[in-house]
N, C-alpha and C. Protein backbone atom coordinates (compact mmCIF):
# COMPACT_ATOMS: atom_id res chain seq x y z
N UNK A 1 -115.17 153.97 -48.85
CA UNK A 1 -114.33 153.45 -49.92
C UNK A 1 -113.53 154.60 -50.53
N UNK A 2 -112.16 154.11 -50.42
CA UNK A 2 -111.35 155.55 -51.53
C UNK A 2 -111.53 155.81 -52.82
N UNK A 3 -111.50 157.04 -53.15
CA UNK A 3 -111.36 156.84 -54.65
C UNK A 3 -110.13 157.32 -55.34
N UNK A 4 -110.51 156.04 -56.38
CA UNK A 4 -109.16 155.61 -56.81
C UNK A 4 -108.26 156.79 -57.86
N UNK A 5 -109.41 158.11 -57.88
CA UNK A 5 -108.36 159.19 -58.67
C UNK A 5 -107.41 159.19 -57.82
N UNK A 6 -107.28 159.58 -56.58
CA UNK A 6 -106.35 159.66 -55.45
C UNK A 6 -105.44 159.29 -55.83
N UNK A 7 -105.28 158.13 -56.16
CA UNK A 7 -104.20 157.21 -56.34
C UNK A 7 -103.52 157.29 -57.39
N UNK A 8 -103.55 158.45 -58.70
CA UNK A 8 -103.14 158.51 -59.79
C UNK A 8 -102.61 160.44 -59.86
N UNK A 9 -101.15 160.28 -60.01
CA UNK A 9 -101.02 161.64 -60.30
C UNK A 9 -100.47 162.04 -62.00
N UNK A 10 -100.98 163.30 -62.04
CA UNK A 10 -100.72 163.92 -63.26
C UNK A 10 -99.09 163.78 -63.31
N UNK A 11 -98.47 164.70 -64.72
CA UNK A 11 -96.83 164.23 -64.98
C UNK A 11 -96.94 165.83 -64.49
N UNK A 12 -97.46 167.04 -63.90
CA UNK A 12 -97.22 168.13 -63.58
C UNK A 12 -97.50 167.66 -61.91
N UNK A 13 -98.47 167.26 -61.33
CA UNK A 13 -97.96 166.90 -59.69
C UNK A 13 -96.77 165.72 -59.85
N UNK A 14 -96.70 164.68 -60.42
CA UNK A 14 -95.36 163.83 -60.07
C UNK A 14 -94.28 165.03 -60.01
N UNK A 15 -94.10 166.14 -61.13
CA UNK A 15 -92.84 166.61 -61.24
C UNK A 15 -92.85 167.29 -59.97
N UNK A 16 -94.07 167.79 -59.62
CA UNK A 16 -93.99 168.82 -58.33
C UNK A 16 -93.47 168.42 -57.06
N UNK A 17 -94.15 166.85 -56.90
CA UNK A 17 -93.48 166.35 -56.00
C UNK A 17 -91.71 165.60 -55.83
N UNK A 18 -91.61 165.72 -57.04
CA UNK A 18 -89.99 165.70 -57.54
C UNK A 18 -89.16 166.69 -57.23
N UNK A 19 -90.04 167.88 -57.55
CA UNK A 19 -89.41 169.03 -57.73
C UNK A 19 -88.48 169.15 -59.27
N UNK A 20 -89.04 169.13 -59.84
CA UNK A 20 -88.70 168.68 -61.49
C UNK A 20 -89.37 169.32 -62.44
N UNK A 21 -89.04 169.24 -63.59
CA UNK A 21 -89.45 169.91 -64.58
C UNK A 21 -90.45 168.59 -65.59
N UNK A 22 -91.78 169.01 -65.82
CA UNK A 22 -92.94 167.91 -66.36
C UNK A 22 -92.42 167.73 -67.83
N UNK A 23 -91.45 168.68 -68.42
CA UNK A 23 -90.57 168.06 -69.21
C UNK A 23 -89.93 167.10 -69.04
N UNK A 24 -89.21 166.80 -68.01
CA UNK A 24 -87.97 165.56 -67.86
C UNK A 24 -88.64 164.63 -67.56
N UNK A 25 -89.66 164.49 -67.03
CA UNK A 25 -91.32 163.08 -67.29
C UNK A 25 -91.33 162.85 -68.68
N UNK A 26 -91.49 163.85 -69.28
CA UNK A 26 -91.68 163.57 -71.02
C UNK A 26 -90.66 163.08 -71.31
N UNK A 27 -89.67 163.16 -71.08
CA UNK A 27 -88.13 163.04 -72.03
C UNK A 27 -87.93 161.44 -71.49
N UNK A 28 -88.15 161.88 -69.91
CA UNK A 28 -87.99 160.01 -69.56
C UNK A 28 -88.87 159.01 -70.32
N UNK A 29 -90.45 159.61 -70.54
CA UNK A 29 -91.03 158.65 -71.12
C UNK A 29 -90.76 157.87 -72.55
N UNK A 30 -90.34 158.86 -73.15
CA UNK A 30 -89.45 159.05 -75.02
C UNK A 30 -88.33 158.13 -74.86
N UNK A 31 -87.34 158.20 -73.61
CA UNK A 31 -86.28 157.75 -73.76
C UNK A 31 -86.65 156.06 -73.15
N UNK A 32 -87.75 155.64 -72.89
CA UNK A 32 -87.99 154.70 -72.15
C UNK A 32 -87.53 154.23 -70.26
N UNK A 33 -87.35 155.49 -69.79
CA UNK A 33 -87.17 155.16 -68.45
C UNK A 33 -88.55 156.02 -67.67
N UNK A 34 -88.23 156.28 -66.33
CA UNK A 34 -88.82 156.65 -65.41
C UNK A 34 -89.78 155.82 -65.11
N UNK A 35 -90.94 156.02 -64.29
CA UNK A 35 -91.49 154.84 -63.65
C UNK A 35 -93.14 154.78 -64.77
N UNK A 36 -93.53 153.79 -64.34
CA UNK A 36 -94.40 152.90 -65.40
C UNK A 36 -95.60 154.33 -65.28
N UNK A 37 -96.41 154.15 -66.41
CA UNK A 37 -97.49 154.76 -66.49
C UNK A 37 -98.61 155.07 -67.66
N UNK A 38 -99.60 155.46 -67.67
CA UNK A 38 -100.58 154.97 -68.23
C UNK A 38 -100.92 156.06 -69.43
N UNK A 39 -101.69 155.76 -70.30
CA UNK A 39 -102.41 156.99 -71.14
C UNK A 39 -103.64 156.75 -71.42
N UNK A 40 -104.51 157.53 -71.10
CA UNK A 40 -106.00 157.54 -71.71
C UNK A 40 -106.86 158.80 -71.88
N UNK A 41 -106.58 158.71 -72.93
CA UNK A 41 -106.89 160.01 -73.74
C UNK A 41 -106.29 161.10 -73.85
N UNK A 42 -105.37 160.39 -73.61
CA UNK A 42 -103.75 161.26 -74.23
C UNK A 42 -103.50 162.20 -73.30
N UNK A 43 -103.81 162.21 -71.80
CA UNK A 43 -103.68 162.39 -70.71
C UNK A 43 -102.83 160.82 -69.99
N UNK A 44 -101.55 161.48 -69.80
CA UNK A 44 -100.86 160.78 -68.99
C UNK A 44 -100.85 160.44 -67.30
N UNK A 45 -100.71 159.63 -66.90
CA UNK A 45 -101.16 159.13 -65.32
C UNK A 45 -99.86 158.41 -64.76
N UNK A 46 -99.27 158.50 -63.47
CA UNK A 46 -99.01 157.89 -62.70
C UNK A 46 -99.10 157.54 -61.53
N UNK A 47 -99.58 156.22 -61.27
CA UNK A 47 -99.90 155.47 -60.27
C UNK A 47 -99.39 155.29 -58.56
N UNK A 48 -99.39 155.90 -57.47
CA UNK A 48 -99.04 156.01 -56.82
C UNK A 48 -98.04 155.04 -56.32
N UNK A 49 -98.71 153.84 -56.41
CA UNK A 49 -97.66 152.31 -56.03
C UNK A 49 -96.28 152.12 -57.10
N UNK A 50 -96.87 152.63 -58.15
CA UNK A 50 -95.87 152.72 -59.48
C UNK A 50 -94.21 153.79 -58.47
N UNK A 51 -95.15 154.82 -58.41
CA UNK A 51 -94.07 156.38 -57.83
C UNK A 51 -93.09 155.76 -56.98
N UNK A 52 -94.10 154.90 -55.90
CA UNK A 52 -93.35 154.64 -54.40
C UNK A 52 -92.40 153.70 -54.96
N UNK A 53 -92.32 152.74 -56.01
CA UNK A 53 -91.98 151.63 -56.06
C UNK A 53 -90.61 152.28 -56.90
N UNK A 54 -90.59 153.19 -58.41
CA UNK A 54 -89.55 154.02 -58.62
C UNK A 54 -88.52 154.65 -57.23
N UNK A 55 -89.34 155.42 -56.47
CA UNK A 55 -88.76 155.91 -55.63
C UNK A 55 -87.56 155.05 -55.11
N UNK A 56 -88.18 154.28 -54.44
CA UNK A 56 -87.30 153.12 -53.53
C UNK A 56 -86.14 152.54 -54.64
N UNK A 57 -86.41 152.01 -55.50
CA UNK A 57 -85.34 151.47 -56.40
C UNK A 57 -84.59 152.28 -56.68
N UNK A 58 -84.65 154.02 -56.94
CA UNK A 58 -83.46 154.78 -56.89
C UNK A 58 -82.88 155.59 -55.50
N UNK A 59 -83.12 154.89 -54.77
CA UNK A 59 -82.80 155.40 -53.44
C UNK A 59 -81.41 155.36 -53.22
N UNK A 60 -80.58 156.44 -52.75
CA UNK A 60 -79.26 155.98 -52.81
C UNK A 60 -78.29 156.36 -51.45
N UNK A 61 -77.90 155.34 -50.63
CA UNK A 61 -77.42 155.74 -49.48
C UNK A 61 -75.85 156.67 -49.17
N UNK A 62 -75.97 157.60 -48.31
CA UNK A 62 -74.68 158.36 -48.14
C UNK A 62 -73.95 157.54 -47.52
N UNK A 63 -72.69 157.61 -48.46
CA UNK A 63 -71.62 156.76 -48.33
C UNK A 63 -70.66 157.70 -46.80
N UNK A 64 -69.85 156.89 -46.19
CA UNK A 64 -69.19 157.50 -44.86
C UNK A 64 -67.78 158.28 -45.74
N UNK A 65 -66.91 158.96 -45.45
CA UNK A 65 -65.43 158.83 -45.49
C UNK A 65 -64.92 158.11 -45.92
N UNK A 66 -65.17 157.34 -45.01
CA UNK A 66 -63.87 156.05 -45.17
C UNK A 66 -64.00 155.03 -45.91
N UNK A 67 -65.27 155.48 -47.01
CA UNK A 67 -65.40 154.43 -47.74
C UNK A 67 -65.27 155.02 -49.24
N UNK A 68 -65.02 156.89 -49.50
CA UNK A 68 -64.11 156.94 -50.29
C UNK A 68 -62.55 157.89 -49.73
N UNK A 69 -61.66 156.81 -49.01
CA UNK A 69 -60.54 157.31 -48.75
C UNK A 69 -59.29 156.21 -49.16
N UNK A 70 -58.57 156.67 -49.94
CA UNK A 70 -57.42 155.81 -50.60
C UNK A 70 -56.94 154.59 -49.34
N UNK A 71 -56.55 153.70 -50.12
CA UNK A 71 -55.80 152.55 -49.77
C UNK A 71 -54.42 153.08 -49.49
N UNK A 72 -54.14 152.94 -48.12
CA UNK A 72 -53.25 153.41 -48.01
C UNK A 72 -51.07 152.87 -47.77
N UNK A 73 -51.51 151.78 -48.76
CA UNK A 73 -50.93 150.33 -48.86
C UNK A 73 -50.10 150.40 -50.24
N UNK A 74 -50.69 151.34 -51.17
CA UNK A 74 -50.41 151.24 -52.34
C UNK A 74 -49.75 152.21 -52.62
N UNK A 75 -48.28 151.91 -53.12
CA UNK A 75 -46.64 152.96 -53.11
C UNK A 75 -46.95 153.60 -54.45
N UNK A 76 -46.24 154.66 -54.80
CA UNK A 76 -46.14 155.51 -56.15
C UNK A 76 -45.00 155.17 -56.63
N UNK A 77 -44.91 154.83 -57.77
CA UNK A 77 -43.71 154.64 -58.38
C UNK A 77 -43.25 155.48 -59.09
């Protein structure tokens, strides 16, 4: 059976694995963003399924060229 610390990282490994500063965890948490997470005993936690699930929702695909290259239809006046 796993155990389920595994499954919970500190806001100093999330940032590590960010590559981030465990400040900008704090600031997200204050400002109400970044991904969901817990407190008990005033030790903060985030949840692995929580991370993956942030992750994916800000995932952002590289756009080609030609999808930022002017219309080339449209005259200067």
């Amino acid at each position: 059976m796993s155990n389920p610390e595994q499954f919970y990282f500190s806001e100093k490994s999330l940032a590590c694995r960010w590559g981030m500063s465990f400040r900008t965890l704090q600031r997200w948490r204050w400002k109400g963003t970044g991904p969901p997470y817990i407190k008990i005993g005033g030790r903060v936690r985030y949840h692995l399924d929580n991370i993956k699930k942030f992750e994916e929702e800000n995932r952002h695909q590289r756009r080609s060229a030609n999808q930022y290259s002017c219309n080339k239809d449209l005259s200067i006046i």
